[in-house]
N, C-alpha and C. Protein backbone atom coordinates (compact mmCIF):
# COMPACT_ATOMS: atom_id res chain seq x y z
N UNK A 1 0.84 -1.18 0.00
CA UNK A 1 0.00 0.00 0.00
C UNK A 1 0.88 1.24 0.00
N UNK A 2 0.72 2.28 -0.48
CA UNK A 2 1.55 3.46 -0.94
C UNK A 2 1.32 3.93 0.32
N UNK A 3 0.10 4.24 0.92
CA UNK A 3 -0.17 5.26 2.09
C UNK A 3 1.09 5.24 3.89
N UNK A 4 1.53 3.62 4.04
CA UNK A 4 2.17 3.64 4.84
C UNK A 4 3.71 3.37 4.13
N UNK A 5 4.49 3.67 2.87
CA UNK A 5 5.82 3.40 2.69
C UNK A 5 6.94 3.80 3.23
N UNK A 6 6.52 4.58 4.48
CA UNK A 6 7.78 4.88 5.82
C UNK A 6 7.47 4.09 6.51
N UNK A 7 6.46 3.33 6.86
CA UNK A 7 6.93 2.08 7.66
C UNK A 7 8.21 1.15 7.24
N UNK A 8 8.32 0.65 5.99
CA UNK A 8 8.98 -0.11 5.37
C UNK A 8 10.77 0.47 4.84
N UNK A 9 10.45 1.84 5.22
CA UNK A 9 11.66 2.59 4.20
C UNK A 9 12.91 1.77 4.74
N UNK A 10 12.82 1.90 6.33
CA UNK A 10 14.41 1.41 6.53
C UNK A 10 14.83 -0.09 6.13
N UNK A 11 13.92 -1.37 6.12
CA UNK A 11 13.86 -2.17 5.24
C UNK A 11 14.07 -2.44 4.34
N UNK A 12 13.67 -1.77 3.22
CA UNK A 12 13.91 -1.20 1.66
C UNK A 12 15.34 -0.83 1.58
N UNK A 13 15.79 0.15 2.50
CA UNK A 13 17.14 0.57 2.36
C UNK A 13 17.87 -0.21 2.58
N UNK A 14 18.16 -0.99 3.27
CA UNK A 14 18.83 -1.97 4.31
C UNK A 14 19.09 -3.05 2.94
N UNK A 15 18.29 -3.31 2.62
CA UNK A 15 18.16 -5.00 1.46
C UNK A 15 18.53 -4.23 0.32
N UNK A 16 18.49 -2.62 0.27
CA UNK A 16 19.61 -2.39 -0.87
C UNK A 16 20.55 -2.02 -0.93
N UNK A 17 20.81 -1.44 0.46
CA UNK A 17 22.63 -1.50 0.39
C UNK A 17 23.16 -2.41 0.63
N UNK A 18 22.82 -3.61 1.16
CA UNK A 18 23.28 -5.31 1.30
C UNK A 18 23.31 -5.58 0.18
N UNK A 19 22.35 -5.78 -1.09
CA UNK A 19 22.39 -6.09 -2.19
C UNK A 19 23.58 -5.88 -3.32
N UNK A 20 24.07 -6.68 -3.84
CA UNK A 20 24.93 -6.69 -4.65
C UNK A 20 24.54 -6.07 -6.17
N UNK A 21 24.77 -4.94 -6.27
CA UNK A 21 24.26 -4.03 -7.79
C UNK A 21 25.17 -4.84 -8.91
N UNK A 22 24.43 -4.96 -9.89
CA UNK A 22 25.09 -5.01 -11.42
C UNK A 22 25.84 -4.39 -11.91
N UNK A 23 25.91 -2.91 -11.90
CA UNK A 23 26.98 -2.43 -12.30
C UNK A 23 28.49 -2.77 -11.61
N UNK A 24 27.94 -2.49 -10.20
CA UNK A 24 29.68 -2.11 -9.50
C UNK A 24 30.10 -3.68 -9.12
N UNK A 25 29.06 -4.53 -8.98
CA UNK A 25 29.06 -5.96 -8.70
C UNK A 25 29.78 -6.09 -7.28
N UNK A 26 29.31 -5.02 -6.45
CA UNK A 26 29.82 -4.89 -4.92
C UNK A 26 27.82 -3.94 -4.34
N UNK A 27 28.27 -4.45 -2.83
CA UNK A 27 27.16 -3.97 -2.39
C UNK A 27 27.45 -2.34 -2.03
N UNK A 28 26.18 -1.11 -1.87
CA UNK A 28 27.01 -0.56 -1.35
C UNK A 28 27.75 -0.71 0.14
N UNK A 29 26.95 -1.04 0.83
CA UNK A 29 27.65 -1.14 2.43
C UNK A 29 29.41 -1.62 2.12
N UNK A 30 29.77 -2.62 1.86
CA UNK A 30 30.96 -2.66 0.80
C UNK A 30 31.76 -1.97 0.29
N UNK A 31 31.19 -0.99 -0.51
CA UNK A 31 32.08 0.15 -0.66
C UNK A 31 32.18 1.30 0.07
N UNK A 32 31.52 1.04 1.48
CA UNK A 32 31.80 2.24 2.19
C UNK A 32 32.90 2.08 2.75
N UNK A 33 34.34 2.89 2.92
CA UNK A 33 35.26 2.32 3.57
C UNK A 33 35.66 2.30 4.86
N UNK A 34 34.86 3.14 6.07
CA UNK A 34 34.99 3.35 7.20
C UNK A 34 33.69 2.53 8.18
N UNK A 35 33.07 1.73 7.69
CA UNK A 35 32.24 0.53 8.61
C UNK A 35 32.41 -0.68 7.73
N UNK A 36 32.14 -1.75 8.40
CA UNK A 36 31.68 -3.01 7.49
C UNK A 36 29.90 -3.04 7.74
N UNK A 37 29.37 -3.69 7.08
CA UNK A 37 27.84 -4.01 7.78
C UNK A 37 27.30 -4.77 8.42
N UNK A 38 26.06 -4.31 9.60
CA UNK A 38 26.24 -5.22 10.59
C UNK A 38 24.51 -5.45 10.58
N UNK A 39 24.77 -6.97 10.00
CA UNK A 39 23.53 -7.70 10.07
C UNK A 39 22.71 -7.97 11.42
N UNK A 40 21.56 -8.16 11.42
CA UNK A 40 20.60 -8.63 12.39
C UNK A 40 21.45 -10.11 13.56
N UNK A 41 21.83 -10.75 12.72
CA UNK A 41 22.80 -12.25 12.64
C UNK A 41 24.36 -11.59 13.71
N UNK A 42 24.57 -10.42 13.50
CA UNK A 42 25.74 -9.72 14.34
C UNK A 42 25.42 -9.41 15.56
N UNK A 43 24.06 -8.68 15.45
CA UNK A 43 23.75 -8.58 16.59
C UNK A 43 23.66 -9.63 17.60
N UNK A 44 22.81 -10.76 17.14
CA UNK A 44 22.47 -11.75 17.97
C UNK A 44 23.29 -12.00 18.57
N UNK A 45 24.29 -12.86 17.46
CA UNK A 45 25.85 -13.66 17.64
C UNK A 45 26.58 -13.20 18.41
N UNK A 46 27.42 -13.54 19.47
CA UNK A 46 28.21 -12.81 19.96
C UNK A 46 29.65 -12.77 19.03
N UNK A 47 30.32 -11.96 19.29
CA UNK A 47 31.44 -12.22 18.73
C UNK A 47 32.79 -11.48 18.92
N UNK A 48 33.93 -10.97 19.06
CA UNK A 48 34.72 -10.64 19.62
C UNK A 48 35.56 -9.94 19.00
N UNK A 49 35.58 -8.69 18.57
CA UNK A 49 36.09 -7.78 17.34
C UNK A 49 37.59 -7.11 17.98
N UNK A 50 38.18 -7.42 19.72
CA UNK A 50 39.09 -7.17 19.62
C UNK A 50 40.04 -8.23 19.82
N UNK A 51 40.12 -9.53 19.34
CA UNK A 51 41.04 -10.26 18.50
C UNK A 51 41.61 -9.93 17.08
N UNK A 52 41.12 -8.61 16.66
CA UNK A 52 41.77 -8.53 15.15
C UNK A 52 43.51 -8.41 15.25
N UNK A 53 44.21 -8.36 14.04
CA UNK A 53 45.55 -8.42 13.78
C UNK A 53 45.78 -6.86 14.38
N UNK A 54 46.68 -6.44 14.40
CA UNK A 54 47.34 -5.45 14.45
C UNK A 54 46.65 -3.90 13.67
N UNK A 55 47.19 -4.87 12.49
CA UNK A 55 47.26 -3.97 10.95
C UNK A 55 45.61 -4.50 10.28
N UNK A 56 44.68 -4.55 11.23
CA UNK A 56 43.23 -5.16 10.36
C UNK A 56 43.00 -3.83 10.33
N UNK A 57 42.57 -2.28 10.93
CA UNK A 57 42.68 -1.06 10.20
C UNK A 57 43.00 -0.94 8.51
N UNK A 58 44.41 -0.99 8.67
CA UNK A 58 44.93 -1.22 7.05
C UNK A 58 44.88 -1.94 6.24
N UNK A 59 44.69 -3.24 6.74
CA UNK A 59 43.66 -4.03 5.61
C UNK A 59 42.43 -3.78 5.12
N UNK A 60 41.30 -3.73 5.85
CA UNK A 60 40.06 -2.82 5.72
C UNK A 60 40.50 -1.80 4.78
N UNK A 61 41.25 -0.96 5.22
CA UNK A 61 41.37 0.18 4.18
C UNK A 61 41.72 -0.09 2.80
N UNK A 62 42.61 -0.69 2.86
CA UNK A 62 43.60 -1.45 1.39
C UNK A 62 42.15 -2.61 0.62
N UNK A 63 41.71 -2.95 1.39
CA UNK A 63 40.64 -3.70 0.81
C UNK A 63 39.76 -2.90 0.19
N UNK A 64 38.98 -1.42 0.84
CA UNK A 64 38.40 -0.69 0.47
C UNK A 64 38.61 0.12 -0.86
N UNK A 65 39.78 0.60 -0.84
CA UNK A 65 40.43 0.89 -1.70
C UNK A 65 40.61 0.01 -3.27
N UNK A 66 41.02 -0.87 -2.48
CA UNK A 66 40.84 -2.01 -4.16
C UNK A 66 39.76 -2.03 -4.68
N UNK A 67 38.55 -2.15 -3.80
CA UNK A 67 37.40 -2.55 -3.81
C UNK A 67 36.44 -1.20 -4.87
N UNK A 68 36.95 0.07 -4.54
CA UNK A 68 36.67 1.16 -4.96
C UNK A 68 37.50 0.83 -6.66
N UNK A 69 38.54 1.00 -6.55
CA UNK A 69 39.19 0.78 -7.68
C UNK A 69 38.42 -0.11 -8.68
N UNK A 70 38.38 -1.84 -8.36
CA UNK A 70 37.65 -2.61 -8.70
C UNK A 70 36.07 -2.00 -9.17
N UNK A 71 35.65 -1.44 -8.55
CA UNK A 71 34.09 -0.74 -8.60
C UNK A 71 34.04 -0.21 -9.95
N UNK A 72 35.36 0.58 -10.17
CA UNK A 72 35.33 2.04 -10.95
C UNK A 72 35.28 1.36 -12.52
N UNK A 73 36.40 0.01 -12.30
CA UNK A 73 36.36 -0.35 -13.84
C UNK A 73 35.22 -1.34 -14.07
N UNK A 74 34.29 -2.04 -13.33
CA UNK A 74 33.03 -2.61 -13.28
C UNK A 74 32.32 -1.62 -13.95
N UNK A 75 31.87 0.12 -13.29
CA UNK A 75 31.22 0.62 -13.85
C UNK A 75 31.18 1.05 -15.44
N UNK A 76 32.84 1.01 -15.65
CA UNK A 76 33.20 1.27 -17.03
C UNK A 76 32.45 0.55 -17.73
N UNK A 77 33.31 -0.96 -17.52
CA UNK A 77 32.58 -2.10 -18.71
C UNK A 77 30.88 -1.95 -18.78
N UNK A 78 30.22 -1.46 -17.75
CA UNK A 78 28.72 -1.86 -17.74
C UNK A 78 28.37 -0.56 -18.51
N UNK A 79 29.21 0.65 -18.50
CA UNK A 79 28.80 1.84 -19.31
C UNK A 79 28.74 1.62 -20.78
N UNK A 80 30.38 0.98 -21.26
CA UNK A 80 30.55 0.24 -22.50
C UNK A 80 29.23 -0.62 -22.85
N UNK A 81 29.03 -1.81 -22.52
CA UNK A 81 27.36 -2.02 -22.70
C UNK A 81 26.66 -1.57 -22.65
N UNK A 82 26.49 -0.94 -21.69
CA UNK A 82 25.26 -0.18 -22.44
C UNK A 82 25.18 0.45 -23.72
N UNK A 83 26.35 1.43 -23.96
CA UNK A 83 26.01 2.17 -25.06
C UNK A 83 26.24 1.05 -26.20
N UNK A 84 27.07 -0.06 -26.32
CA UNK A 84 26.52 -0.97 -27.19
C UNK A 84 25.24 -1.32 -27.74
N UNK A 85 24.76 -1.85 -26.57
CA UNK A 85 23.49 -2.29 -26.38
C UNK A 85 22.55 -0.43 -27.16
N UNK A 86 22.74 0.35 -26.40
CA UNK A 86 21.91 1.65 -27.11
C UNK A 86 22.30 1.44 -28.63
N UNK A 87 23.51 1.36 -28.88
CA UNK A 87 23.85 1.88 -30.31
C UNK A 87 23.43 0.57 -31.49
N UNK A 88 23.38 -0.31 -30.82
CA UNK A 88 22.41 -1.41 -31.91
C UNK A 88 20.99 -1.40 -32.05
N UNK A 89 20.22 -0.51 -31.39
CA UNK A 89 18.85 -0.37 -31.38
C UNK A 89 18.65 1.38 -31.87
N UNK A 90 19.26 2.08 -31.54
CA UNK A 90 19.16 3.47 -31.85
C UNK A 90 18.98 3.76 -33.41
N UNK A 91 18.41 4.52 -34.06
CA UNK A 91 17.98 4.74 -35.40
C UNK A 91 17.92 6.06 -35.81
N UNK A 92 19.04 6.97 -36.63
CA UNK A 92 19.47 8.38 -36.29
C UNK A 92 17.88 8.97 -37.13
N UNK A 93 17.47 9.89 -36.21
CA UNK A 93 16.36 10.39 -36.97
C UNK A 93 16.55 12.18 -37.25
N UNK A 94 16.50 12.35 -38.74
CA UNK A 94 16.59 13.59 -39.09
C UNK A 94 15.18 14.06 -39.51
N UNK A 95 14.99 15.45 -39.43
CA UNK A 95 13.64 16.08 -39.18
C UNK A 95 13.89 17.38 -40.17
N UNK A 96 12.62 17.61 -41.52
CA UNK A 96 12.81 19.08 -42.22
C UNK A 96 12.26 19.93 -41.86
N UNK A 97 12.38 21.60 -42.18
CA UNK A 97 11.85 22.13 -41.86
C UNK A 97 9.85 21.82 -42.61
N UNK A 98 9.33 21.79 -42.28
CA UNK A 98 7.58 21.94 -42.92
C UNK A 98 7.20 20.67 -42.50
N UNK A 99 7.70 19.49 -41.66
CA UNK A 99 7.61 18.57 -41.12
C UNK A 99 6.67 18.30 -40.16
N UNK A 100 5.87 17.64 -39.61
CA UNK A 100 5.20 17.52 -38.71
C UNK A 100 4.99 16.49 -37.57
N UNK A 101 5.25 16.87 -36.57
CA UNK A 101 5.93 16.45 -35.67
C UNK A 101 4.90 16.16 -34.65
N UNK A 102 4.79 15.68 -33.69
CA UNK A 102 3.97 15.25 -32.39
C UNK A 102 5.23 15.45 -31.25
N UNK A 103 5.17 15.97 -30.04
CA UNK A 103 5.90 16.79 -29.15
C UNK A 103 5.84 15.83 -28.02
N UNK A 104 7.11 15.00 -26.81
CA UNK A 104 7.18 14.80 -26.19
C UNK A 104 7.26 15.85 -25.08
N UNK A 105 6.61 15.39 -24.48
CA UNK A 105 6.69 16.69 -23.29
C UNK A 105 6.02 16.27 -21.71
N UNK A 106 6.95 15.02 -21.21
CA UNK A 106 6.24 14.68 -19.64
C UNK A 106 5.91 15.64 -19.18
N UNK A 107 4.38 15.84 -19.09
CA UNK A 107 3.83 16.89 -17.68
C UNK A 107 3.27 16.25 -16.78
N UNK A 108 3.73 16.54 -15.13
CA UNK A 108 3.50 16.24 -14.35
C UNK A 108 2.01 16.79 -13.31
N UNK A 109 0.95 16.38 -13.42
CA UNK A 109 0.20 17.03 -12.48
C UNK A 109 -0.19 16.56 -10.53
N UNK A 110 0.11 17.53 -9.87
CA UNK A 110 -0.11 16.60 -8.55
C UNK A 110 -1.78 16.03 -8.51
N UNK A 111 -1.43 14.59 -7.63
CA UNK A 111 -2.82 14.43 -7.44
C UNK A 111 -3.24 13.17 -8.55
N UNK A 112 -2.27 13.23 -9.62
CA UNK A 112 -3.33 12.64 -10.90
C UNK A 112 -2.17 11.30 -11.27
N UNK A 113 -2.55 10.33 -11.83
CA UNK A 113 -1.71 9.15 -12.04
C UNK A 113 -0.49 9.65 -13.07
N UNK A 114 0.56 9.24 -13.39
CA UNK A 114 1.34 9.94 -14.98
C UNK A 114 1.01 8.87 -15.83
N UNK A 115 0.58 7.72 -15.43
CA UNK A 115 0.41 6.97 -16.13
C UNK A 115 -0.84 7.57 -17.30
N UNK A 116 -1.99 8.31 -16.81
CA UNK A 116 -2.85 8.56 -17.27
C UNK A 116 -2.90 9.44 -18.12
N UNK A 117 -1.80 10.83 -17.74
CA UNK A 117 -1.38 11.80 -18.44
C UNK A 117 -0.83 12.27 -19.97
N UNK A 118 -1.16 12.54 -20.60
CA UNK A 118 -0.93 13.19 -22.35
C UNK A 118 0.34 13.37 -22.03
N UNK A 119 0.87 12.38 -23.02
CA UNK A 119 2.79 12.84 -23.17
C UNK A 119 3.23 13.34 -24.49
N UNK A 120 1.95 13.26 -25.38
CA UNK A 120 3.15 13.99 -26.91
C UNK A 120 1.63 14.55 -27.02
N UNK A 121 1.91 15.71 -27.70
CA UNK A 121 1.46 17.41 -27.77
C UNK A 121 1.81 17.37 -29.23
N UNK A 122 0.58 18.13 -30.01
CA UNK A 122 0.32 18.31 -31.37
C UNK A 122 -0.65 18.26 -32.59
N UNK A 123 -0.51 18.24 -33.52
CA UNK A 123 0.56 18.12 -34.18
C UNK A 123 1.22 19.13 -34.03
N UNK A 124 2.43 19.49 -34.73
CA UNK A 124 3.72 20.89 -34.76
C UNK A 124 3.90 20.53 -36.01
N UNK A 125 4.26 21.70 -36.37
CA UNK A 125 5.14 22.02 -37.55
C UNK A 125 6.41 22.76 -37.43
N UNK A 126 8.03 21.71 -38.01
CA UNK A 126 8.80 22.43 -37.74
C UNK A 126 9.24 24.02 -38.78
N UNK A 127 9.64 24.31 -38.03
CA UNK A 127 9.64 25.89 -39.01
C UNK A 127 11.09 26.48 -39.01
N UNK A 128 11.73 25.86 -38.18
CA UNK A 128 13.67 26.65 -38.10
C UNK A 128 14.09 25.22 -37.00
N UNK A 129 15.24 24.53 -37.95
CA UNK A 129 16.35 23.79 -37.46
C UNK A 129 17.16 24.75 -36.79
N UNK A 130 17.34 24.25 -35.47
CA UNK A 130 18.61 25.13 -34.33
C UNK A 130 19.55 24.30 -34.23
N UNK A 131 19.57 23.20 -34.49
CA UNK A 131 20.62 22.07 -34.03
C UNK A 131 20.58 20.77 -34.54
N UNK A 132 21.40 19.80 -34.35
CA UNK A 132 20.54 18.18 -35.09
C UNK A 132 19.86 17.72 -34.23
N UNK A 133 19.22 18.73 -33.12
CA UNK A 133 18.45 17.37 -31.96
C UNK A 133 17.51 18.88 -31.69
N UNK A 134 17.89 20.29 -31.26
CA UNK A 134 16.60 21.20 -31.14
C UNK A 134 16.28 21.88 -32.57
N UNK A 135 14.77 21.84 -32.46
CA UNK A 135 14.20 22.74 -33.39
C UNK A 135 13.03 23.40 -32.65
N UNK A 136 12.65 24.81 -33.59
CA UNK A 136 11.61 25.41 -33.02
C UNK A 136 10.17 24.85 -34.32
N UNK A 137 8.98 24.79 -33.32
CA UNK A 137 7.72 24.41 -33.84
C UNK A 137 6.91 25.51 -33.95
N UNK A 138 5.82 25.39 -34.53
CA UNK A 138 4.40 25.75 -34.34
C UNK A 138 3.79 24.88 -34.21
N UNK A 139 2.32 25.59 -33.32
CA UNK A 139 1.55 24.91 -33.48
C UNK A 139 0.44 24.66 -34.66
N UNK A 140 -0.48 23.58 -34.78
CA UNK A 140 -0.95 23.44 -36.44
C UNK A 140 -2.80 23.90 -36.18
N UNK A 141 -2.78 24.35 -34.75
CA UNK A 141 -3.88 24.98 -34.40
C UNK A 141 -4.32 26.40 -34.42
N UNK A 142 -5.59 26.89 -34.87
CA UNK A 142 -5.67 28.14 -35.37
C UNK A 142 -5.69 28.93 -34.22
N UNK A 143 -4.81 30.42 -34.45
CA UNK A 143 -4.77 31.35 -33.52
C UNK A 143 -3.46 31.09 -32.48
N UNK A 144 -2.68 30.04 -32.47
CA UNK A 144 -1.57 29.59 -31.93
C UNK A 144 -0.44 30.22 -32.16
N UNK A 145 0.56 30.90 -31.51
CA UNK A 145 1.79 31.56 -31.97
C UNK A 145 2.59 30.33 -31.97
N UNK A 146 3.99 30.73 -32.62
CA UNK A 146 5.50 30.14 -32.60
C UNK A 146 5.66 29.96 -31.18
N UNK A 147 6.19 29.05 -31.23
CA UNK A 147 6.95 28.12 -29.82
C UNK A 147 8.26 27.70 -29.83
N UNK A 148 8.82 28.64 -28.98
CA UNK A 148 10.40 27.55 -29.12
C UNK A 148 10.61 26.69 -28.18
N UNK A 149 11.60 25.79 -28.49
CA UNK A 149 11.91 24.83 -27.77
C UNK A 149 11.88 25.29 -26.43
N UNK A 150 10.50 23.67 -25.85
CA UNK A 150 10.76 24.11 -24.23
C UNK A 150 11.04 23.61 -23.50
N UNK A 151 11.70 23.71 -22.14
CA UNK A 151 12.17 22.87 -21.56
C UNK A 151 11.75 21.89 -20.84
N UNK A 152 11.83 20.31 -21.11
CA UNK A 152 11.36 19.06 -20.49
C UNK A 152 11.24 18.74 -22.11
N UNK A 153 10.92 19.35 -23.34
CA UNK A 153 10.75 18.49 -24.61
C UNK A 153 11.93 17.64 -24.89
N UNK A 154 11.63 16.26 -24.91
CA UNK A 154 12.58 15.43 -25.12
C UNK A 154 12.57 14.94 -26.38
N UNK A 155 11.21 14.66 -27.16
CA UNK A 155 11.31 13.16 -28.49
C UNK A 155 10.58 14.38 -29.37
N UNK A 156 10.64 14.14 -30.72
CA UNK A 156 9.53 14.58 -31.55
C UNK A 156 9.53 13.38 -32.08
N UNK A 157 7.79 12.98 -32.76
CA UNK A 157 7.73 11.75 -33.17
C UNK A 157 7.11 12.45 -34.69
């Protein structure tokens, strides 16, 4: 139920910083380098944290450190895929001027589902190329002025 989701938040949080992400293929608690994480199972358990080595400080750290390092080129490779993955499905779309276009434009209203909400606006007609990705429109409705590009327009279809 949406109405109580602060009951649950610290829960939610908890099982996702334990969780092991895809990109970095480390949890975050993991990559934090100044705690380890301390499960429910820690608490119970007893256990005896001043038997460590000497130098377990600097291991922790040196571990952290790798671990960060390790993270950084995880995120790389998963960036590299992706844009793979984007650039085999992507399809360059060029647009003329006298063209007619339908307008992405998420608007958000409070109160109301977005699911339910009008996301492309139109028709338009383009009337002046500004760039290979902005152009300015009109609208194809009577009594409508020129519109330039506004901000949140993402797609023309």
């Amino acid at each position: 139920e949406q109405r109580n989701w602060d009951t649950i938040l610290l829960f939610v949080t908890f099982a996702y910083n334990s969780a092991k992400q895809d990109t970095t293929r480390f949890s975050p608690f993991f990559l934090i380098p100044d705690r380890d994480i301390e499960t429910p199972l820690d608490v119970i358990l007893p256990h005896n944290t001043e038997n460590h080595d000497d130098n377990y400080e600097q291991q922790l750290i040196t571990r952290a450190e790798e671990a960060g390092q390790l993270a950084k080129l995880h995120i790389l490779d998963s960036q590299a895929a992706y844009k793979r993955q984007y650039d085999e499905r992507h399809r360059p779309v060029n647009y003329n001027v006298v063209d007619l276009v339908w307008v992405f434009s998420p608007v958000r209203k409070v109160g109301l589902s977005k699911k339910l909400l009008r996301r492309y606006f139109g028709p338009y007609r383009i009337t002046r190329r500004l760039s290979d990705v902005t152009y300015e429109v009109q609208s194809m409705e009577v009594n409508s002025r020129r519109q330039s590009p506004r901000p949140g327009v993402e797609t023309l279809l």
